[in-house]
PDB file of N, CA and C in Angstrom:
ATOM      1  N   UNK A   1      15.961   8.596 -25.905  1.00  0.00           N
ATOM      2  CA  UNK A   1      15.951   9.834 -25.152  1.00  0.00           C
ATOM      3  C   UNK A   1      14.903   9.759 -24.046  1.00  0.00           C
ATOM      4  N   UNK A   2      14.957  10.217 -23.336  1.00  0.00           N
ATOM      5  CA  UNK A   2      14.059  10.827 -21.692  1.00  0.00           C
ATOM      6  C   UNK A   2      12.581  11.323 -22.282  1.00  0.00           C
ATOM      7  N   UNK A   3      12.618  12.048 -23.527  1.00  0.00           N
ATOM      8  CA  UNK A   3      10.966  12.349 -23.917  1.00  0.00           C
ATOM      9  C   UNK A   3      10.776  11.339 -24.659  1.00  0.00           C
ATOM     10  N   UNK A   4      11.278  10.762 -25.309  1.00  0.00           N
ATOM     11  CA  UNK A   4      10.546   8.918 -26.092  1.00  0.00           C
ATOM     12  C   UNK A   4      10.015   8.019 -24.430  1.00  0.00           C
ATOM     13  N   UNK A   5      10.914   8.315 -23.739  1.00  0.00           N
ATOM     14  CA  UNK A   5      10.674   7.374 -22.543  1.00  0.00           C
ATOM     15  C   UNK A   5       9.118   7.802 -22.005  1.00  0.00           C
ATOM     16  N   UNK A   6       9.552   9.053 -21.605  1.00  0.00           N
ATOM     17  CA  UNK A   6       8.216   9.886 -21.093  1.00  0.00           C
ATOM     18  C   UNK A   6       6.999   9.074 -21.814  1.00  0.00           C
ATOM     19  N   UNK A   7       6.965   9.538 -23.437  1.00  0.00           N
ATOM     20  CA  UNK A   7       6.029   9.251 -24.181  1.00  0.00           C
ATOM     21  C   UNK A   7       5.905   8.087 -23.991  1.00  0.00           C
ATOM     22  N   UNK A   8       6.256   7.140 -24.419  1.00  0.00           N
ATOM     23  CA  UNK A   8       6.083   6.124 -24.518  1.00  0.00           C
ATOM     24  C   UNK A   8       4.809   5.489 -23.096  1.00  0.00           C
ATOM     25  N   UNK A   9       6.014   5.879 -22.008  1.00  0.00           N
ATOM     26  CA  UNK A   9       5.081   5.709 -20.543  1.00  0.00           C
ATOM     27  C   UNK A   9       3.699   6.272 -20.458  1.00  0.00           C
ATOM     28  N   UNK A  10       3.261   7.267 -20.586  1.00  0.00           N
ATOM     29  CA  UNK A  10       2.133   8.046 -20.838  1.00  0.00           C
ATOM     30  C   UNK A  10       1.133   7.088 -21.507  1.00  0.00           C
ATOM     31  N   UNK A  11       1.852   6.341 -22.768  1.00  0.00           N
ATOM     32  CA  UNK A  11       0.602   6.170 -23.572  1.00  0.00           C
ATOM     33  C   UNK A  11       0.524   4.424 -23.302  1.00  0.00           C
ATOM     34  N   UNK A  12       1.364   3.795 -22.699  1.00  0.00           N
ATOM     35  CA  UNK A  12       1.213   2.967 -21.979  1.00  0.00           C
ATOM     36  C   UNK A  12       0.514   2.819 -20.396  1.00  0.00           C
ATOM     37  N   UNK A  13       0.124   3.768 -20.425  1.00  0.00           N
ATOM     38  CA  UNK A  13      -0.820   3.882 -18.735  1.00  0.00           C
ATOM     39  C   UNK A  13      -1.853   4.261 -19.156  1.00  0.00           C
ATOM     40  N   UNK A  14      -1.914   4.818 -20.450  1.00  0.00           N
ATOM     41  CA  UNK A  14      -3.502   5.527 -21.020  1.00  0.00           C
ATOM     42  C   UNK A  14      -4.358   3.862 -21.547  1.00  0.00           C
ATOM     43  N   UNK A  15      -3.242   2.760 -22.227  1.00  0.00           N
ATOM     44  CA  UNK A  15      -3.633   1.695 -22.573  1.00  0.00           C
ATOM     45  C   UNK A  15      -3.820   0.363 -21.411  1.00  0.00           C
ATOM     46  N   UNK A  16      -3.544   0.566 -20.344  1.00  0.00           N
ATOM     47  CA  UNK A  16      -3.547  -0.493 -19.568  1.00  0.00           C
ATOM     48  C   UNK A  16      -4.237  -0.143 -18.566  1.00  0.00           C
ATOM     49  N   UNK A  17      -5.697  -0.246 -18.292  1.00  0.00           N
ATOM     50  CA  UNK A  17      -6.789  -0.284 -17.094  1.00  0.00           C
ATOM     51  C   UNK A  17      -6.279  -0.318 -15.940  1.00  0.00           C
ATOM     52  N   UNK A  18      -5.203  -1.079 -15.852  1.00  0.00           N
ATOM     53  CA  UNK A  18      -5.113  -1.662 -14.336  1.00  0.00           C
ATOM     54  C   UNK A  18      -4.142  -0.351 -13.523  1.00  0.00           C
ATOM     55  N   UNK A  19      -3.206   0.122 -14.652  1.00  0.00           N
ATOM     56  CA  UNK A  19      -2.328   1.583 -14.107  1.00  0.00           C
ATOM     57  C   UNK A  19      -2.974   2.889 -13.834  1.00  0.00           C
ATOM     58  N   UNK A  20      -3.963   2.754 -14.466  1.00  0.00           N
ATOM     59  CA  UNK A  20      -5.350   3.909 -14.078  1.00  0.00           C
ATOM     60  C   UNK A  20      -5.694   4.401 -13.331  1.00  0.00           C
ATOM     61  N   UNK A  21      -5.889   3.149 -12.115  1.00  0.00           N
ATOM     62  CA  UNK A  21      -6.801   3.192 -10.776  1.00  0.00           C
ATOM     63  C   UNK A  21      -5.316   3.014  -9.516  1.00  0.00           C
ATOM     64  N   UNK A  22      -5.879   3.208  -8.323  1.00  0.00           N
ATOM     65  CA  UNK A  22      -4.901   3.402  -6.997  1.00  0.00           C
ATOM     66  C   UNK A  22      -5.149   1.921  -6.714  1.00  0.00           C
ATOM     67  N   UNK A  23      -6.504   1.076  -6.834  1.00  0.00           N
ATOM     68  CA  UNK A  23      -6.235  -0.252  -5.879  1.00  0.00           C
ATOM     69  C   UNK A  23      -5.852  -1.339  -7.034  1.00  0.00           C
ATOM     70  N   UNK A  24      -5.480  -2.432  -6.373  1.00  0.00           N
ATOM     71  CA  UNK A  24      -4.867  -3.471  -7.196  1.00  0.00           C
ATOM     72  C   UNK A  24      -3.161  -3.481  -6.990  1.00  0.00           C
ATOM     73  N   UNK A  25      -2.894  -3.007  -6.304  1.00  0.00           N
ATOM     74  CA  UNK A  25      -1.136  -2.987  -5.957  1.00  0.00           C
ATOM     75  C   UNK A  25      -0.365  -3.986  -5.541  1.00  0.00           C
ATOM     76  N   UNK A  26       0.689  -4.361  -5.596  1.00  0.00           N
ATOM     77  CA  UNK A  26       1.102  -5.759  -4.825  1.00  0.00           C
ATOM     78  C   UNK A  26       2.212  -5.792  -5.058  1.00  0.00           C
ATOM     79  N   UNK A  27       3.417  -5.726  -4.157  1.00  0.00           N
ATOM     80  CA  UNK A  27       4.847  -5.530  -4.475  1.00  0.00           C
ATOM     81  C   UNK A  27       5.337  -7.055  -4.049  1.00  0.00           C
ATOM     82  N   UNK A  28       6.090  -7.429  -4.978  1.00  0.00           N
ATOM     83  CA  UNK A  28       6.685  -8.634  -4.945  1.00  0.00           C
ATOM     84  C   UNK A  28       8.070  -8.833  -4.723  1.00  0.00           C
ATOM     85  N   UNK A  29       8.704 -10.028  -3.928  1.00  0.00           N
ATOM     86  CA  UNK A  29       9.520 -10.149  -3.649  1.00  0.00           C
ATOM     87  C   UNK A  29      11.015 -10.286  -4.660  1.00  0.00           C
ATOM     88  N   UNK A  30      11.704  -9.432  -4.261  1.00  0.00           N
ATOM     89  CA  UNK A  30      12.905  -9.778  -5.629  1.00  0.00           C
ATOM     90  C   UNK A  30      14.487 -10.086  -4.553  1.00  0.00           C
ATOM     91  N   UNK A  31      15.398 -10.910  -5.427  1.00  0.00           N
ATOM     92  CA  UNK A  31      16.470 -11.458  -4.431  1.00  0.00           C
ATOM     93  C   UNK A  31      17.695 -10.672  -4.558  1.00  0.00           C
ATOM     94  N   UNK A  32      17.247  -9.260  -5.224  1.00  0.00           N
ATOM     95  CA  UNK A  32      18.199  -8.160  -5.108  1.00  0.00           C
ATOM     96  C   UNK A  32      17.687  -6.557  -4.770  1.00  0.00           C
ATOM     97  N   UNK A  33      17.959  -6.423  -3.546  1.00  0.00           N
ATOM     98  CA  UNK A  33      17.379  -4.803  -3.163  1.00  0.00           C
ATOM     99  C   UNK A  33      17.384  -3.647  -4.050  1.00  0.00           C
ATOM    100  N   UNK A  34      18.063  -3.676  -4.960  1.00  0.00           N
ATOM    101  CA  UNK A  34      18.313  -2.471  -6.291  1.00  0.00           C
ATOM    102  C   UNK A  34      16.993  -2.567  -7.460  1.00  0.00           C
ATOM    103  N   UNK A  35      16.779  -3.923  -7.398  1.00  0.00           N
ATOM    104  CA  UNK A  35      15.469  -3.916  -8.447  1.00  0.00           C
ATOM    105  C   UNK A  35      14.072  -3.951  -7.750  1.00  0.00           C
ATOM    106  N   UNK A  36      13.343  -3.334  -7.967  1.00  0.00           N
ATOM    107  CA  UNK A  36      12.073  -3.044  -7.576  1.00  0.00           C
ATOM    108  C   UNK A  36      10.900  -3.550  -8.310  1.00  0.00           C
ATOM    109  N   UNK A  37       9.913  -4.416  -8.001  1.00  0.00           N
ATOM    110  CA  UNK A  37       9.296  -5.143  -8.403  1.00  0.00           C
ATOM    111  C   UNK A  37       7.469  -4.884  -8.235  1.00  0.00           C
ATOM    112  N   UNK A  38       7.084  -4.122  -8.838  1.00  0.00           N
ATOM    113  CA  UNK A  38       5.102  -4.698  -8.405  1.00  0.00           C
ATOM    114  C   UNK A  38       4.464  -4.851  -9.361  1.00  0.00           C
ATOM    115  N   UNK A  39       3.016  -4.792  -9.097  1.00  0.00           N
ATOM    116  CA  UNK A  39       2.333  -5.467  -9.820  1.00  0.00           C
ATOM    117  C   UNK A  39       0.756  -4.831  -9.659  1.00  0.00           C
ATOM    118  N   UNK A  40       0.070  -4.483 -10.615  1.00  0.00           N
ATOM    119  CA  UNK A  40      -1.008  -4.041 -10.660  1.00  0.00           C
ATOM    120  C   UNK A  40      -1.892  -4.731 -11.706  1.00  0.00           C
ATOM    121  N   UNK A  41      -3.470  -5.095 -10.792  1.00  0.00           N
ATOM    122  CA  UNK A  41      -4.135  -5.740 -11.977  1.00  0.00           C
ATOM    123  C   UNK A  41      -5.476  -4.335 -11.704  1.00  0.00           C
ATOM    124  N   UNK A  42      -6.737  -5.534 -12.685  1.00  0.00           N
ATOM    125  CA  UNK A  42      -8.249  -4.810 -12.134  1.00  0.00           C
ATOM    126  C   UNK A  42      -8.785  -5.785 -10.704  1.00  0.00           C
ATOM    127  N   UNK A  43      -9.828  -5.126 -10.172  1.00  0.00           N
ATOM    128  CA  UNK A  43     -10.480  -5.728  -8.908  1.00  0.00           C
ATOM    129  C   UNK A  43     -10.412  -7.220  -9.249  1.00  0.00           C
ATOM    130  N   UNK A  44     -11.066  -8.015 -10.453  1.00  0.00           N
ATOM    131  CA  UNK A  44     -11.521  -9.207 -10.569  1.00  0.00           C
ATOM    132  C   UNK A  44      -9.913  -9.948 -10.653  1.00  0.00           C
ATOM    133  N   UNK A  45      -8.812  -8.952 -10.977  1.00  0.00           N
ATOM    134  CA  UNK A  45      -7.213 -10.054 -11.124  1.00  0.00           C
ATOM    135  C   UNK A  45      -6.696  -9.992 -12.610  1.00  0.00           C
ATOM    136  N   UNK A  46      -7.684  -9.557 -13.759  1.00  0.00           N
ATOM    137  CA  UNK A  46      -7.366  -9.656 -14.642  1.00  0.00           C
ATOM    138  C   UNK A  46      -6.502  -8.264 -15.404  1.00  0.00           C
ATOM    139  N   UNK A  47      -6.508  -8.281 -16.454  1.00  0.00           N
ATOM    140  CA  UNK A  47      -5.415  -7.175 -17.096  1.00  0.00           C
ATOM    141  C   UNK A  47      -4.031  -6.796 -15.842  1.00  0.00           C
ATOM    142  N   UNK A  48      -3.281  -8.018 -15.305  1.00  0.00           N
ATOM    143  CA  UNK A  48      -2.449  -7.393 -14.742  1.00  0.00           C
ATOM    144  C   UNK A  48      -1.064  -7.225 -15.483  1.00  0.00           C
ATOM    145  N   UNK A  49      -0.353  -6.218 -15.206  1.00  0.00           N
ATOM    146  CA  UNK A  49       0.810  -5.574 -15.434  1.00  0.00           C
ATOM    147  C   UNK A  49       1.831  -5.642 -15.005  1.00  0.00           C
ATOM    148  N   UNK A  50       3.064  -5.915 -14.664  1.00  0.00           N
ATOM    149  CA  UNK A  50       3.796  -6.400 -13.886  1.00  0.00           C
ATOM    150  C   UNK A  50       5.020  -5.435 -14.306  1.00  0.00           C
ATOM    151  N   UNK A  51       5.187  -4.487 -13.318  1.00  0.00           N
ATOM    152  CA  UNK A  51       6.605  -3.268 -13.904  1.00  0.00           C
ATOM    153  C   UNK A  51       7.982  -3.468 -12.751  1.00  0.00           C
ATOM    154  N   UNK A  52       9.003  -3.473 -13.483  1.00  0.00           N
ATOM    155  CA  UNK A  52      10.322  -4.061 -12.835  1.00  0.00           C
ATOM    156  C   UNK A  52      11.184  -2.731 -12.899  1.00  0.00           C
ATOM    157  N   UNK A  53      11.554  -2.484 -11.684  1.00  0.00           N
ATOM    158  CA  UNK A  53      12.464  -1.480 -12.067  1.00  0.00           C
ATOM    159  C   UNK A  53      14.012  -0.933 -11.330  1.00  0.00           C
ATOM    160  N   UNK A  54      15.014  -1.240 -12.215  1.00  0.00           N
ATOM    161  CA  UNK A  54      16.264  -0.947 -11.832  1.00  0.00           C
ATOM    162  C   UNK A  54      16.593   0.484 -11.183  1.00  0.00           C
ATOM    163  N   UNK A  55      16.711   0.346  -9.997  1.00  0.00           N
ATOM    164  CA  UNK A  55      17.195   1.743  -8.645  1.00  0.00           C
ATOM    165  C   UNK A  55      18.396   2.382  -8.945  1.00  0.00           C
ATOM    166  N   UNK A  56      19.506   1.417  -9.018  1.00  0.00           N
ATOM    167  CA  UNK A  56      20.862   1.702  -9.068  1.00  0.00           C
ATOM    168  C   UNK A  56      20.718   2.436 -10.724  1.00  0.00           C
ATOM    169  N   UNK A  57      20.915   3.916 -10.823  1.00  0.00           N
ATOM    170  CA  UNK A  57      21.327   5.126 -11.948  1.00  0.00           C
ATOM    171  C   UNK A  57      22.643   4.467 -12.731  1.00  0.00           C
ATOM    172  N   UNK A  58      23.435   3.568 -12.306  1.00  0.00           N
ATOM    173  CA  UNK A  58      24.460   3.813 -12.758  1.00  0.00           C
ATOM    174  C   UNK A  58      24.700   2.105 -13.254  1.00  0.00           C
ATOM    175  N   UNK A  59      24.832   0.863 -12.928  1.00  0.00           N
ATOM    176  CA  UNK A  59      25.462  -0.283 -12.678  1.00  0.00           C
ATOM    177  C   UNK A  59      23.760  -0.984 -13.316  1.00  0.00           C
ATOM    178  N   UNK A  60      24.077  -2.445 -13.930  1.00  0.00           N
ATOM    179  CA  UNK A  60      23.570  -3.290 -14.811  1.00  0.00           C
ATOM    180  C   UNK A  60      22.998  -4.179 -13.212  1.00  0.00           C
ATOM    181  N   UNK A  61      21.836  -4.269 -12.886  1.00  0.00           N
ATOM    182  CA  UNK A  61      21.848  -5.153 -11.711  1.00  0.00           C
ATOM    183  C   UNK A  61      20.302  -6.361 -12.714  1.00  0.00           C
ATOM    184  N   UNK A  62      20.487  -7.357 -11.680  1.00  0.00           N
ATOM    185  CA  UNK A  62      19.974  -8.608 -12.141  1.00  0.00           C
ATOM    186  C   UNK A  62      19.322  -9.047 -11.169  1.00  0.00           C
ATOM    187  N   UNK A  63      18.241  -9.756 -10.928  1.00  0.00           N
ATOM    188  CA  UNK A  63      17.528 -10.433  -9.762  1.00  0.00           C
ATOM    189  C   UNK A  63      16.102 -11.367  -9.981  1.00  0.00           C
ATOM    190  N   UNK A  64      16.049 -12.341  -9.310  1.00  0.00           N
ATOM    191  CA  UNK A  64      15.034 -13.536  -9.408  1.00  0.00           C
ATOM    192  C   UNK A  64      13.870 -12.423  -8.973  1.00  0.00           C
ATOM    193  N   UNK A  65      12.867 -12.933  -9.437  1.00  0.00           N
ATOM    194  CA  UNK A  65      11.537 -12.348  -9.485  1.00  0.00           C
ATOM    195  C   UNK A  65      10.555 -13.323  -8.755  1.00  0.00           C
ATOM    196  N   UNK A  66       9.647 -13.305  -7.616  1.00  0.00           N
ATOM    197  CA  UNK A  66       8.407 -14.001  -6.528  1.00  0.00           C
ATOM    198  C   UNK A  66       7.623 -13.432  -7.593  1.00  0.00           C
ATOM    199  N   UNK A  67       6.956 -13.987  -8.790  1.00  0.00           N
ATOM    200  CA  UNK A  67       5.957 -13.445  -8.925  1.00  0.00           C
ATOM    201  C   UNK A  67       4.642 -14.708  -9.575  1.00  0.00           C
ATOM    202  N   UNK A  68       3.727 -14.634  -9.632  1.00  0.00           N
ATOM    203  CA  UNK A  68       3.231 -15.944  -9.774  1.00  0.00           C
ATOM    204  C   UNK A  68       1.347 -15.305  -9.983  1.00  0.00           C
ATOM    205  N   UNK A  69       0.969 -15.060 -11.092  1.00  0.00           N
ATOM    206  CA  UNK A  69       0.012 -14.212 -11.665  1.00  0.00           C
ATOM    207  C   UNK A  69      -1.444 -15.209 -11.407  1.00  0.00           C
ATOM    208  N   UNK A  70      -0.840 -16.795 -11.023  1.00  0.00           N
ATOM    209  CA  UNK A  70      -2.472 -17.603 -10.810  1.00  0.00           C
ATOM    210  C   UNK A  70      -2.920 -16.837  -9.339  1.00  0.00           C
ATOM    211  N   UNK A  71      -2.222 -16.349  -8.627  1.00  0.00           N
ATOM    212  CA  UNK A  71      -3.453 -15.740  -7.424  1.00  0.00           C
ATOM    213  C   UNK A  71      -3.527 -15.007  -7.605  1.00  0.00           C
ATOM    214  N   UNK A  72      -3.587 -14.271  -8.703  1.00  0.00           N
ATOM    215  CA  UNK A  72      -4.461 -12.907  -9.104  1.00  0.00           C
ATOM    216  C   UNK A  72      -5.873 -13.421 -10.079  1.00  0.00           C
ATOM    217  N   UNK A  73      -5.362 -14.122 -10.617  1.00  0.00           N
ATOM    218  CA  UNK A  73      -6.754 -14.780 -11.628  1.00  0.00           C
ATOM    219  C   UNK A  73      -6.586 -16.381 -12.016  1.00  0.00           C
ATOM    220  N   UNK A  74      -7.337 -17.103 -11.913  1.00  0.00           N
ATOM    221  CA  UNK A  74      -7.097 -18.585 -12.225  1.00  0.00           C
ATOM    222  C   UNK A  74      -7.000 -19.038 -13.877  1.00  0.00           C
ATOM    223  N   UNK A  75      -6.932 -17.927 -14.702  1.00  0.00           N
ATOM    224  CA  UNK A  75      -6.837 -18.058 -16.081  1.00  0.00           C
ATOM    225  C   UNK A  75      -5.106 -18.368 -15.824  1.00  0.00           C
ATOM    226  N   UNK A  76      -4.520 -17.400 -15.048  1.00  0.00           N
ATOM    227  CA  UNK A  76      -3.077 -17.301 -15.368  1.00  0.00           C
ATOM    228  C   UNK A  76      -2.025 -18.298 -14.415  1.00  0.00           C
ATOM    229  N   UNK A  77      -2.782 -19.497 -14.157  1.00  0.00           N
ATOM    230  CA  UNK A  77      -2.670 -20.359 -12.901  1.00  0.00           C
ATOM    231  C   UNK A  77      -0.891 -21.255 -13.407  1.00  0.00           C
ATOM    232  N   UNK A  78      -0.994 -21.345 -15.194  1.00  0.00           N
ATOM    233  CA  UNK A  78       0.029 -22.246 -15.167  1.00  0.00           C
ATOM    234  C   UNK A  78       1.270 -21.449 -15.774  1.00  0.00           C
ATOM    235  N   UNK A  79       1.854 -21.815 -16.673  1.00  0.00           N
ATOM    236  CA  UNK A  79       2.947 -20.755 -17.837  1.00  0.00           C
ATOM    237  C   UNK A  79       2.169 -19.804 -18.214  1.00  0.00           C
ATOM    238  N   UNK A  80       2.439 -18.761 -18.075  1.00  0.00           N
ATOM    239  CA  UNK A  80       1.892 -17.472 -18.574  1.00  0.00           C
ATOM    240  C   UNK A  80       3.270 -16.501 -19.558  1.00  0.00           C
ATOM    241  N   UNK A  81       2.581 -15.500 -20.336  1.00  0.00           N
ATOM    242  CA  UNK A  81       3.455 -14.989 -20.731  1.00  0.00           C
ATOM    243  C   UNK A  81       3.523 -13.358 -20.782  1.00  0.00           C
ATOM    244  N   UNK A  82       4.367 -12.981 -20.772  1.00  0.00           N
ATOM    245  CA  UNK A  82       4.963 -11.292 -20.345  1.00  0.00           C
ATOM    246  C   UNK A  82       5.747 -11.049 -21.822  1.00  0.00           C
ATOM    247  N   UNK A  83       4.624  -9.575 -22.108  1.00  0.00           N
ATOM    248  CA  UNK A  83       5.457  -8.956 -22.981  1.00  0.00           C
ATOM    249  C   UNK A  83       5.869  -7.370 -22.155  1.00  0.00           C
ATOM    250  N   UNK A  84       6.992  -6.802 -22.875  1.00  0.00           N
ATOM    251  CA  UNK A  84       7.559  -5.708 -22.417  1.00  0.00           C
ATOM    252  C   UNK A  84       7.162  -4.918 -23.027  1.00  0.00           C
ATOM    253  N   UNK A  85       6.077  -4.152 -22.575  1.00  0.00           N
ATOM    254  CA  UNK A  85       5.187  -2.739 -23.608  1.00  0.00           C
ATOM    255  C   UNK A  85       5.975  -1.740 -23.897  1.00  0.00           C
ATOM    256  N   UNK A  86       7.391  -1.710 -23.579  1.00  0.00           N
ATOM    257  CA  UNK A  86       8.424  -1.171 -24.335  1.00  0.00           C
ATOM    258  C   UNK A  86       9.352  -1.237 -24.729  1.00  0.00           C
ATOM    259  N   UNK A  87       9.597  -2.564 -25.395  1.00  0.00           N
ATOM    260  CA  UNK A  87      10.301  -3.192 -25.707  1.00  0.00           C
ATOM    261  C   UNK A  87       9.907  -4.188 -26.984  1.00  0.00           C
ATOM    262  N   UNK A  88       8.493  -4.329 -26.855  1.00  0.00           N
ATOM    263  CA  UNK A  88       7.688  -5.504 -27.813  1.00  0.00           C
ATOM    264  C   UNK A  88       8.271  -6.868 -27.428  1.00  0.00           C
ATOM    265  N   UNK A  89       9.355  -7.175 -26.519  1.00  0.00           N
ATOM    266  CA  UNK A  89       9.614  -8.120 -26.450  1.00  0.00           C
ATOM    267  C   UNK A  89       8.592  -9.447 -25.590  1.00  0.00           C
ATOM    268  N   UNK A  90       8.693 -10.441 -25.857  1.00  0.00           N
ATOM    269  CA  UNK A  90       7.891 -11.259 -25.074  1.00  0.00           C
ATOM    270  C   UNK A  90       8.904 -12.834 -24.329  1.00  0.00           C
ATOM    271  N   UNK A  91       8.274 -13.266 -23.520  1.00  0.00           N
ATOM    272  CA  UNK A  91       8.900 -14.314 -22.552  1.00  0.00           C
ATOM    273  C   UNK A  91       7.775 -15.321 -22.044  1.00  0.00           C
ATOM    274  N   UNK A  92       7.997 -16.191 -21.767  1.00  0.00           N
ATOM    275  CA  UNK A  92       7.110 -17.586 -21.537  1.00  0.00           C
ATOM    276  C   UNK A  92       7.607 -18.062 -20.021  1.00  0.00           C
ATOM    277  N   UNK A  93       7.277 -17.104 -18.850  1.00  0.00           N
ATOM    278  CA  UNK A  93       7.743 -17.693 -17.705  1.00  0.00           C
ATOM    279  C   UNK A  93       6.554 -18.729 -16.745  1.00  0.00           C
ATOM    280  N   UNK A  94       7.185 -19.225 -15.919  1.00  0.00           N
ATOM    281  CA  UNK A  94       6.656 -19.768 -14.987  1.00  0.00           C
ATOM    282  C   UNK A  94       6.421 -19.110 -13.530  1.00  0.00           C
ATOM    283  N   UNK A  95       5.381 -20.124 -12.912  1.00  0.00           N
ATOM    284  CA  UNK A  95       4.849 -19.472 -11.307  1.00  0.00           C
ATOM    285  C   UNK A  95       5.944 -19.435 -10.944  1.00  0.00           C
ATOM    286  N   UNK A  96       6.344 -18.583 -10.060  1.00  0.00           N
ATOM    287  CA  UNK A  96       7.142 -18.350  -9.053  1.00  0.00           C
ATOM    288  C   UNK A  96       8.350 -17.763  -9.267  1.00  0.00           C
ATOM    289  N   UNK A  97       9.541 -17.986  -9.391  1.00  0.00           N
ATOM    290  CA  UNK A  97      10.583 -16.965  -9.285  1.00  0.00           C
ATOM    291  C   UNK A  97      11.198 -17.163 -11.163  1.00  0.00           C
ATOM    292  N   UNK A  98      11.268 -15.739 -11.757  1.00  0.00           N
ATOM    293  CA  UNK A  98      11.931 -15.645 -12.868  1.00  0.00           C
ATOM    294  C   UNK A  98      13.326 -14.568 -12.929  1.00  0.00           C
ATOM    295  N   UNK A  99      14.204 -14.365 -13.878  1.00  0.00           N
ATOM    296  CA  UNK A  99      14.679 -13.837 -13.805  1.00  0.00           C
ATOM    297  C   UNK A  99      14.555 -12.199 -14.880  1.00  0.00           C
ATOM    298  N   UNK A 100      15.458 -11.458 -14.415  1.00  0.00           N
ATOM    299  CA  UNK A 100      15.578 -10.269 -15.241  1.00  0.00           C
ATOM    300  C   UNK A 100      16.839  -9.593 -15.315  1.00  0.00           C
ATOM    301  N   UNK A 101      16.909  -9.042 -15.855  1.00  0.00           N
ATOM    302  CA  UNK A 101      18.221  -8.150 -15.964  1.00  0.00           C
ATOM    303  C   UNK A 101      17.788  -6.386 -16.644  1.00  0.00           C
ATOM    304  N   UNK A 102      18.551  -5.670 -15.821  1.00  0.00           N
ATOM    305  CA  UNK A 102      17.996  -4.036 -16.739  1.00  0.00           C
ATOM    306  C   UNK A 102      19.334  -3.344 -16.432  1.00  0.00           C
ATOM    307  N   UNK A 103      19.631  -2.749 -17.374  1.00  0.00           N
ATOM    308  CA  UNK A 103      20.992  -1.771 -17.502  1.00  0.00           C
ATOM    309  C   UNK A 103      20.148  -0.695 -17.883  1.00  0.00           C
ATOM    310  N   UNK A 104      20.554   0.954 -16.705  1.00  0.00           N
ATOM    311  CA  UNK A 104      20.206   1.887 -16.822  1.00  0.00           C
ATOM    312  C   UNK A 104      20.468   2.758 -18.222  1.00  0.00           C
ATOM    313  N   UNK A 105      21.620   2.134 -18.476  1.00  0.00           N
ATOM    314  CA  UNK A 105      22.331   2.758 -20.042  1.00  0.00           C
ATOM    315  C   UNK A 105      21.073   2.306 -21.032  1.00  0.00           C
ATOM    316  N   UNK A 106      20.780   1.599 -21.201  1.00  0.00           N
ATOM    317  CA  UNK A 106      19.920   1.107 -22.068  1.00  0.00           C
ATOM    318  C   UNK A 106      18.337   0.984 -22.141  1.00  0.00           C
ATOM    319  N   UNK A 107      17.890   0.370 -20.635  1.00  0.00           N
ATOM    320  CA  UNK A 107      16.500   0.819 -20.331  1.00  0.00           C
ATOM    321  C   UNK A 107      16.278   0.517 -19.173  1.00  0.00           C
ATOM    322  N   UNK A 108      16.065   1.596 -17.922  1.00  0.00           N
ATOM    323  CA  UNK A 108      15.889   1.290 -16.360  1.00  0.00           C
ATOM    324  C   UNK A 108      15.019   0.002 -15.989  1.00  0.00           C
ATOM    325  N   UNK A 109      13.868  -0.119 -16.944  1.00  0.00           N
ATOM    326  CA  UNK A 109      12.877  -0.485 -16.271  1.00  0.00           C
ATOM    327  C   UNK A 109      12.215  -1.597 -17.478  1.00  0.00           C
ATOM    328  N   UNK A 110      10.724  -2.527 -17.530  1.00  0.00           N
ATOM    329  CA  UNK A 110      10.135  -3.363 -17.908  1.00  0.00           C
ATOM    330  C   UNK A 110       8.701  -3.142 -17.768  1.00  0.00           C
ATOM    331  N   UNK A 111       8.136  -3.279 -18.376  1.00  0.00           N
ATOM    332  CA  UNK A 111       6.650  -2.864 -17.947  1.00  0.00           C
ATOM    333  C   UNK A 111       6.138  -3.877 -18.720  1.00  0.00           C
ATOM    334  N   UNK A 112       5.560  -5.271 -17.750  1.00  0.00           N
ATOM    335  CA  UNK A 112       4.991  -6.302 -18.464  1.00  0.00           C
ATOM    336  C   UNK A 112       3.159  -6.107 -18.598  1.00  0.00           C
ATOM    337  N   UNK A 113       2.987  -6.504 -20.007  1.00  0.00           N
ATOM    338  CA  UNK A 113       1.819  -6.731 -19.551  1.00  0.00           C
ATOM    339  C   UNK A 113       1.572  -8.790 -19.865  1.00  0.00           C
ATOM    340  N   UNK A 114       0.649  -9.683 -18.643  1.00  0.00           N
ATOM    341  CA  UNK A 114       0.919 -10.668 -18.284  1.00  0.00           C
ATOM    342  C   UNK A 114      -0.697 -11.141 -19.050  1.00  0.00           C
ATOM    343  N   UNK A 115      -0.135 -12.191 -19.481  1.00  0.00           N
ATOM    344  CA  UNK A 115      -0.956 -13.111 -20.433  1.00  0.00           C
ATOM    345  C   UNK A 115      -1.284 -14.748 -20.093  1.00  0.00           C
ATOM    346  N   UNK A 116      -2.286 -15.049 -20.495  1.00  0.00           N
ATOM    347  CA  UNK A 116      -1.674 -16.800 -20.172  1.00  0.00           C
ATOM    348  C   UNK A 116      -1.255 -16.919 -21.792  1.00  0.00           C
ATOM    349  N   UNK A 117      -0.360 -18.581 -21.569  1.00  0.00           N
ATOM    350  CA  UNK A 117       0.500 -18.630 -22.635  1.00  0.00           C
ATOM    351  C   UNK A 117       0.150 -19.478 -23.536  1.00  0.00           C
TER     352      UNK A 117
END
């Protein structure tokens, strides 16, 4: 439901430093205009977050991800890993372009928080 979502979001921005504050922003390149892609850490690069989010209300859209977490901090320089803070799910990607997929029926959006691996 829309208030689990709510909730959920709330207490995931109360837990992650980097969604807190206005600076640290950085929108990344994605190879489909419907999915929306940025990225928020702290000043020093660390605790960053990485939230993906499907535009299109209606249709399952998919798209490669520019995202690459070593120039935010040199801890996260090689394989790093992304879990979905609502989802519990986790993934073992690499620098530079990954993929995703989000169906609005099921869950618009991704809210990583980014780890080394």
């Amino acid at each position: 439901s829309l208030r689990r979502l709510i909730t959920d979001l709330n207490s995931i921005r109360r837990e992650q430093p980097a969604l807190q504050r206005f600076r640290g922003l950085r929108f990344h390149e994605t190879s489909n205009d419907r999915i929306l892609c940025y990225s928020k850490s702290l000043d020093d690069g660390s605790r960053p977050v990485l939230c993906v989010v499907n535009l299109d209300p209606v249709w399952r859209q998919s798209a490669l991800l520019d995202f690459s977490p070593g120039q935010l901090s040199p801890q996260l320089a090689g394989p790093y890993q992304v879990e979905d803070l609502l989802t519990g799910r986790s993934y073992r990607w690499e620098q530079g372009f990954n993929y995703v997929e989000l169906d609005p029926r099921q869950l618009p959006a991704h809210i990583f928080a980014v780890t080394a691996a």
